[in-house]
Protein backbone atom coordinates (compact mmCIF):
# COMPACT_ATOMS: atom_id res chain seq x y z
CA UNK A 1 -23.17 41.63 -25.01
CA UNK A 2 -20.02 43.01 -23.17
CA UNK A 3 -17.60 40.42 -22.99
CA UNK A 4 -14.79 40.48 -19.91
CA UNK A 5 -11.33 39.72 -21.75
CA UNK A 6 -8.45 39.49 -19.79
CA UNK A 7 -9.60 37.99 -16.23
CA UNK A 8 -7.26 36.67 -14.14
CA UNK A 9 -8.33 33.40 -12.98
CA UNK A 10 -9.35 34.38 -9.79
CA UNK A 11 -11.68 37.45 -11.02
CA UNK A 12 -13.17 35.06 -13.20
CA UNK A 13 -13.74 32.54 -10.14
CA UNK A 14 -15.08 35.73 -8.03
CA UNK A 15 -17.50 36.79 -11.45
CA UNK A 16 -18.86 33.34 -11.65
CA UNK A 17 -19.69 33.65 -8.03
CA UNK A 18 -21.46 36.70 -8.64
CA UNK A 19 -23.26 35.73 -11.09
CA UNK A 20 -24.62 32.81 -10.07
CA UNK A 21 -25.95 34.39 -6.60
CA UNK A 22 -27.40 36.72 -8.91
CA UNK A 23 -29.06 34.07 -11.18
CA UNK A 24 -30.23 32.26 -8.45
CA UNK A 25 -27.56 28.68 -9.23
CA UNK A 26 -26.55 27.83 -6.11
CA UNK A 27 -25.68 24.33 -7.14
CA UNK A 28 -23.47 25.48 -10.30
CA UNK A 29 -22.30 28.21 -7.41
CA UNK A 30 -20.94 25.74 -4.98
CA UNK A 31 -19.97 23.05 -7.73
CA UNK A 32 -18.29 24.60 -10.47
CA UNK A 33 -14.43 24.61 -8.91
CA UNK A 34 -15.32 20.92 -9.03
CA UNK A 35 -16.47 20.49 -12.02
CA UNK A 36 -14.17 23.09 -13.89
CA UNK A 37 -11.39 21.00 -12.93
CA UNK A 38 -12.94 17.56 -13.80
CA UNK A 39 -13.80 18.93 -17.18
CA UNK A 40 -9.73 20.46 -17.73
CA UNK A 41 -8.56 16.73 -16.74
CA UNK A 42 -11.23 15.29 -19.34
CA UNK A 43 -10.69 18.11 -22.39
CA UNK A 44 -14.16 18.70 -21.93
CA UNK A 45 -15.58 21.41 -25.03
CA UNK A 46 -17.00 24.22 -24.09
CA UNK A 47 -20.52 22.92 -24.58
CA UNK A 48 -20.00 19.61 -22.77
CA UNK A 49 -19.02 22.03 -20.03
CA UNK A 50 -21.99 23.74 -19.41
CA UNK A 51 -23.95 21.18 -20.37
CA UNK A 52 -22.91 19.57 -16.93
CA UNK A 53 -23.06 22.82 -15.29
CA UNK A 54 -27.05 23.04 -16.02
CA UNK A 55 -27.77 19.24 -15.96
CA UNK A 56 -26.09 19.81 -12.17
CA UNK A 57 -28.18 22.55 -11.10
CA UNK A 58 -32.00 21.02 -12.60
CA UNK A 59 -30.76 17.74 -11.28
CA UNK A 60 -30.54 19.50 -7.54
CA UNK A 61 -33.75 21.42 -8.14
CA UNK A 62 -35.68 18.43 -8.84
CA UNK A 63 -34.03 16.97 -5.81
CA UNK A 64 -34.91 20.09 -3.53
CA UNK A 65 -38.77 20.23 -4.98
CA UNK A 66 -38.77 16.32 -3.89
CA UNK A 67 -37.82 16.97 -0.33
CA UNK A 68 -39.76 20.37 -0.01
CA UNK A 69 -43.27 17.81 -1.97
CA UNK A 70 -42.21 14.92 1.12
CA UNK A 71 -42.29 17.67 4.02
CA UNK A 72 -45.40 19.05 2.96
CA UNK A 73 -46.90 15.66 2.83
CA UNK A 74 -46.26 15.52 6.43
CA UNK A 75 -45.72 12.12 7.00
CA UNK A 76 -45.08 11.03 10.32
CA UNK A 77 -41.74 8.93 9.63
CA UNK A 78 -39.73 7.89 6.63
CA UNK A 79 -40.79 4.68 4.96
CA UNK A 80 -39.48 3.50 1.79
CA UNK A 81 -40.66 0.84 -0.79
CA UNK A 82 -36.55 -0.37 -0.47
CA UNK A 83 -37.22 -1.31 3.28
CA UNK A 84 -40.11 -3.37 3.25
CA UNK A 85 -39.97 -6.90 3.89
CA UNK A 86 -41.88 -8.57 0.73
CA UNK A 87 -40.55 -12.24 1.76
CA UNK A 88 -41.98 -11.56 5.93
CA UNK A 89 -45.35 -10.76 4.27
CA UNK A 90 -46.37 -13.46 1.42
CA UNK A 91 -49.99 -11.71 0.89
CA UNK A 92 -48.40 -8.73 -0.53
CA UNK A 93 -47.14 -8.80 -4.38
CA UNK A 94 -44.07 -7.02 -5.05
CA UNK A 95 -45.05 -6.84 -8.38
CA UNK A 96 -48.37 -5.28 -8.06
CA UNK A 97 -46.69 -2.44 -5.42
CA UNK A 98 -43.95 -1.88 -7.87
CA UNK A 99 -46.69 -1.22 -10.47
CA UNK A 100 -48.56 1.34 -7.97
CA UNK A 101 -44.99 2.72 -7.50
CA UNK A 102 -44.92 4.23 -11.40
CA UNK A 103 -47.91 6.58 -10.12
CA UNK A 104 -50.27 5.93 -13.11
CA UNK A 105 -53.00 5.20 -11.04
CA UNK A 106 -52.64 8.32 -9.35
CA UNK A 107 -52.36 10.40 -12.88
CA UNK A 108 -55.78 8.99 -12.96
CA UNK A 109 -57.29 10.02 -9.77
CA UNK A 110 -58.30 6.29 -8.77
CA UNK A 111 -58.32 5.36 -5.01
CA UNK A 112 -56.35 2.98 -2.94
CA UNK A 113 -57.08 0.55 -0.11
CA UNK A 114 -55.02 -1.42 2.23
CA UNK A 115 -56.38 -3.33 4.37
CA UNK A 116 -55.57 -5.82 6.98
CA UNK A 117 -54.42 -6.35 10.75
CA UNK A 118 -51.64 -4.36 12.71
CA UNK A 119 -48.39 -4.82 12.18
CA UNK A 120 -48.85 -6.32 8.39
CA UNK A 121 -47.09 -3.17 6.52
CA UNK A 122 -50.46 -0.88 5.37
CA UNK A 123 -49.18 2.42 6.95
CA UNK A 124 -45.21 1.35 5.73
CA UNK A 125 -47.01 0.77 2.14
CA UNK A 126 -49.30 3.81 2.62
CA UNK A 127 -45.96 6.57 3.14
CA UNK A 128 -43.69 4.75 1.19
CA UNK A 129 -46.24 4.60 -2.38
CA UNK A 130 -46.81 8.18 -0.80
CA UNK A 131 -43.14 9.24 -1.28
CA UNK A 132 -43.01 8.12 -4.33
CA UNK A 133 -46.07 10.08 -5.63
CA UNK A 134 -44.44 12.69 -4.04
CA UNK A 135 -40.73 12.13 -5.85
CA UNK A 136 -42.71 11.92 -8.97
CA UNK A 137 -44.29 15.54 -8.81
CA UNK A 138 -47.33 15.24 -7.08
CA UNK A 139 -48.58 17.14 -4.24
CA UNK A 140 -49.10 14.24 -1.25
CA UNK A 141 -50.95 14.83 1.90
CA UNK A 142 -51.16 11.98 4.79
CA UNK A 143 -52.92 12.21 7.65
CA UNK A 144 -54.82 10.14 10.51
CA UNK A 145 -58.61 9.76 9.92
CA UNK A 146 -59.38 10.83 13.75
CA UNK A 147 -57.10 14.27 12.83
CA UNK A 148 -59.14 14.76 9.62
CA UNK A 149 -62.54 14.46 10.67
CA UNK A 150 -61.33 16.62 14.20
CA UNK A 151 -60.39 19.29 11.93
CA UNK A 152 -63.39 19.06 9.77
CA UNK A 153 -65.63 19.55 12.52
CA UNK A 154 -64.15 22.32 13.57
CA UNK A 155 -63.97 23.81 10.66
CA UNK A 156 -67.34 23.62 10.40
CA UNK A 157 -67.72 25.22 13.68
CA UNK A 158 -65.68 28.16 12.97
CA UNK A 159 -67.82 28.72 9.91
CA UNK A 160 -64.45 27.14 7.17
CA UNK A 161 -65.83 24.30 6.00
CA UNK A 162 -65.79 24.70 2.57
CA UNK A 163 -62.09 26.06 2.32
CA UNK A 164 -60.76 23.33 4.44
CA UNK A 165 -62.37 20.75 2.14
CA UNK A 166 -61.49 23.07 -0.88
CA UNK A 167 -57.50 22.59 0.76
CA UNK A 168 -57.60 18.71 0.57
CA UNK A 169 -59.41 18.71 -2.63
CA UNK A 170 -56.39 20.18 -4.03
CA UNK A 171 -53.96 17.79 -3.42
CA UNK A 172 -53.23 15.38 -6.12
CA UNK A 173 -52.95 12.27 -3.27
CA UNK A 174 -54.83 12.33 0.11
CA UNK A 175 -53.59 9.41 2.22
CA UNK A 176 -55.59 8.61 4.86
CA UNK A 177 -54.02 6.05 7.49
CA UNK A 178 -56.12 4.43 10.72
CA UNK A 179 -59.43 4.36 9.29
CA UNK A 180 -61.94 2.10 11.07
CA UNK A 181 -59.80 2.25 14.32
CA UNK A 182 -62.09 4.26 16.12
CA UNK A 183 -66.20 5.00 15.65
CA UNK A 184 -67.14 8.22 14.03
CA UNK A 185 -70.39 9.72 14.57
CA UNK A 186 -72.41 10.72 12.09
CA UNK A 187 -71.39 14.33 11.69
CA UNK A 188 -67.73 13.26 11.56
CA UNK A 189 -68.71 10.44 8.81
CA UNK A 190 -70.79 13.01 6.74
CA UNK A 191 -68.09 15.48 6.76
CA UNK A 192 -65.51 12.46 5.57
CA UNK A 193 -67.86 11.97 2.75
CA UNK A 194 -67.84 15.20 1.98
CA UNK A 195 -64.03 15.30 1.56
CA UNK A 196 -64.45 12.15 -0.70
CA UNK A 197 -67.21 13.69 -2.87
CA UNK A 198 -65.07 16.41 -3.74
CA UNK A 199 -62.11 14.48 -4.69
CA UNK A 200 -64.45 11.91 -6.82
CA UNK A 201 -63.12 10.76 -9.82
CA UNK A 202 -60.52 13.96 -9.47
CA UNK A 203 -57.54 13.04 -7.46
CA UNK A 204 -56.68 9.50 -5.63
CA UNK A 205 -57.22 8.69 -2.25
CA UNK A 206 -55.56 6.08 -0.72
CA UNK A 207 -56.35 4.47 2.77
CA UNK A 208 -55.03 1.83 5.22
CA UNK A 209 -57.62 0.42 7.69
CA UNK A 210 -57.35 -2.56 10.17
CA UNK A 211 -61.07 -3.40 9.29
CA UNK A 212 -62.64 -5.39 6.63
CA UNK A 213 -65.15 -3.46 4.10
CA UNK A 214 -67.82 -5.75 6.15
CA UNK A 215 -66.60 -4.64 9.30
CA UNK A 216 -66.58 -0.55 8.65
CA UNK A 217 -70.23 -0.55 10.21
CA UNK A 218 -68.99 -0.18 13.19
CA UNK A 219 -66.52 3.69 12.31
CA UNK A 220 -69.49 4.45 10.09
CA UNK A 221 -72.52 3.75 12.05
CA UNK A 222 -74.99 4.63 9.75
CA UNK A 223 -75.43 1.64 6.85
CA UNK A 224 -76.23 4.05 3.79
CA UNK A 225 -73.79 6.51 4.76
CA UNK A 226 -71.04 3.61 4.75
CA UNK A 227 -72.28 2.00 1.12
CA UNK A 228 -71.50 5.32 -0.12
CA UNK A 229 -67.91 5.93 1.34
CA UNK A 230 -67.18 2.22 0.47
CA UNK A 231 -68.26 2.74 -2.65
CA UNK A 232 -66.24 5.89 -3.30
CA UNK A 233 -63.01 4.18 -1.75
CA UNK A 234 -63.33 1.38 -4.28
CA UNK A 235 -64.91 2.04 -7.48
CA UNK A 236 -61.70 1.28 -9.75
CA UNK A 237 -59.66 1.34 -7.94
CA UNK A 238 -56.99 -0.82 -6.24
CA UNK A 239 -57.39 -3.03 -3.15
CA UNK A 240 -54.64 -4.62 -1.36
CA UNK A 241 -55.09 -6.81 1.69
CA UNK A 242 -52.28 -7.32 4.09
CA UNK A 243 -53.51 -10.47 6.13
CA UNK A 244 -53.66 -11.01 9.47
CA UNK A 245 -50.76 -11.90 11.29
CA UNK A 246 -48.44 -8.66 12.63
CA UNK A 247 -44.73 -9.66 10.73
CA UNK A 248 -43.69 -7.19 13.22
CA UNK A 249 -44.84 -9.12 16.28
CA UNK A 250 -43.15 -12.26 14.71
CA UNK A 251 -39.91 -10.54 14.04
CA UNK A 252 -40.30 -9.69 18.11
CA UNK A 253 -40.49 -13.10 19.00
CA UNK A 254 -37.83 -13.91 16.45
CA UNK A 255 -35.50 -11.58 18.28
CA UNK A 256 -35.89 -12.63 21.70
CA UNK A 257 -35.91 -15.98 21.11
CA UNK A 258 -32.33 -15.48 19.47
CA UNK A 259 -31.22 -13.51 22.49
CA UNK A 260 -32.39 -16.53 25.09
CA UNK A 261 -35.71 -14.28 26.59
């Protein structure tokens, strides 16, 4: 290995940059004046030295693969675990969502279900446990039941079925949010079931409906058809009911009754 002896200190600072556009280290790149001097102050060795210089640039990697793994989950706003109001809604156990939070269940491939009334914190519990899976490594897709089954059917229609269901089969967590807010004929229910088929047993699903499992007659009109999605929603899996009464509507009232409306 040729080694440079002899650089002035700002060849060496003009090397290093070179080198690490060439590497591909844009974090050591933009951080190493930084951290050059921080070590000098400290009498860093040589080794503790680079060790921070690598540690830096995995630690932004991870960070970047995080953010690219949330965008292509496409969820349609930031929710975090941090920002939900456990003491508003009594029915749902920290403890139990903190559990769901490590991920094992999704390691496992076994499904999710939240259920209960608007406004009780499914779809804030659905993207937040969804960025987490997501943070953790795993490839996270949300999306609204109507939108699914839409593009199912027409998939079907244009003859690409199989690779659209093929694309959500590989997806280590398919959240979908809004189920039982709207009927779904039977082609649209078959073609759901389809979607849950292949993901069996495989990779987690995880759901947030207003309806009770009694109650999902009515999006799934036909009774055998809905035993079997039930069935494939809940068979080990976990199911967490958020009650009835909308903490959002009584944080409403709360605020306009402190403002005299």
């Amino acid at each position: 290995m040729t080694r440079h002896r002899g650089l002035t200190e700002q060849a060496a600072d003009a090397a290093i940059d070179s080198a690490c556009r060439l590497l591909r280290l844009p974090t050591i790149r933009s951080q190493f004046p930084e951290l050059a001097e921080a070590a000098a102050r400290s009498q860093m060795t040589y080794r503790g030295f680079l060790a921070e210089l690598l540690m830096a640039e995995c630690d932004d990697r991870a960070r970047r693969r995080s953010e690219r793994r949330i965008k292509a989950a496409a969820f349609p706003r930031d929710k975090s675990l941090r920002a939900f109001d456990f003491d508003a809604n009594g029915n749902v156990d920290p403890a139990v969502i903190h559990t769901l939070a490590t991920c094992d269940w999704v390691k496992k491939g076994m499904p999710l279900c939240l259920i209960g009334d608007s406004g009780t914190g499914k779809s804030h519990l659905l993207i937040a446990l969804g960025t987490e899976a997501a943070m953790a490594g795993y490839r996270v897709r949300y999306v609204l039941a109507t939108k699914l089954v839409n593009e199912l059917v027409e998939a079907a229609d244009d003859k690409m079925l199989a690779k659209t269901i093929a694309r959500y089969g590989r997806v280590d967590l398919l959240r979908i949010d809004e189920l039982g807010y709207m009927e779904l004929d039977k082609r649209g229910a078959e073609l759901l079931f389809q979607v849950l088929t292949e993901r069996e047993e495989k990779a987690s699903v995880a759901i947030a409906s207003n309806e009770a499992f009694s109650g999902w007659t009515k999006t799934f009109t036909d009774p055998r058809l809905c035993a079997a999605i039930v069935d494939r929603l809940t068979f080990g899996g976990n199911i967490i009911e958020t009650g009835t009464d909308s903490y959002r509507l009584a944080q409403t009232r709360n605020q306009l009754a402190s403002t005299g409306q």
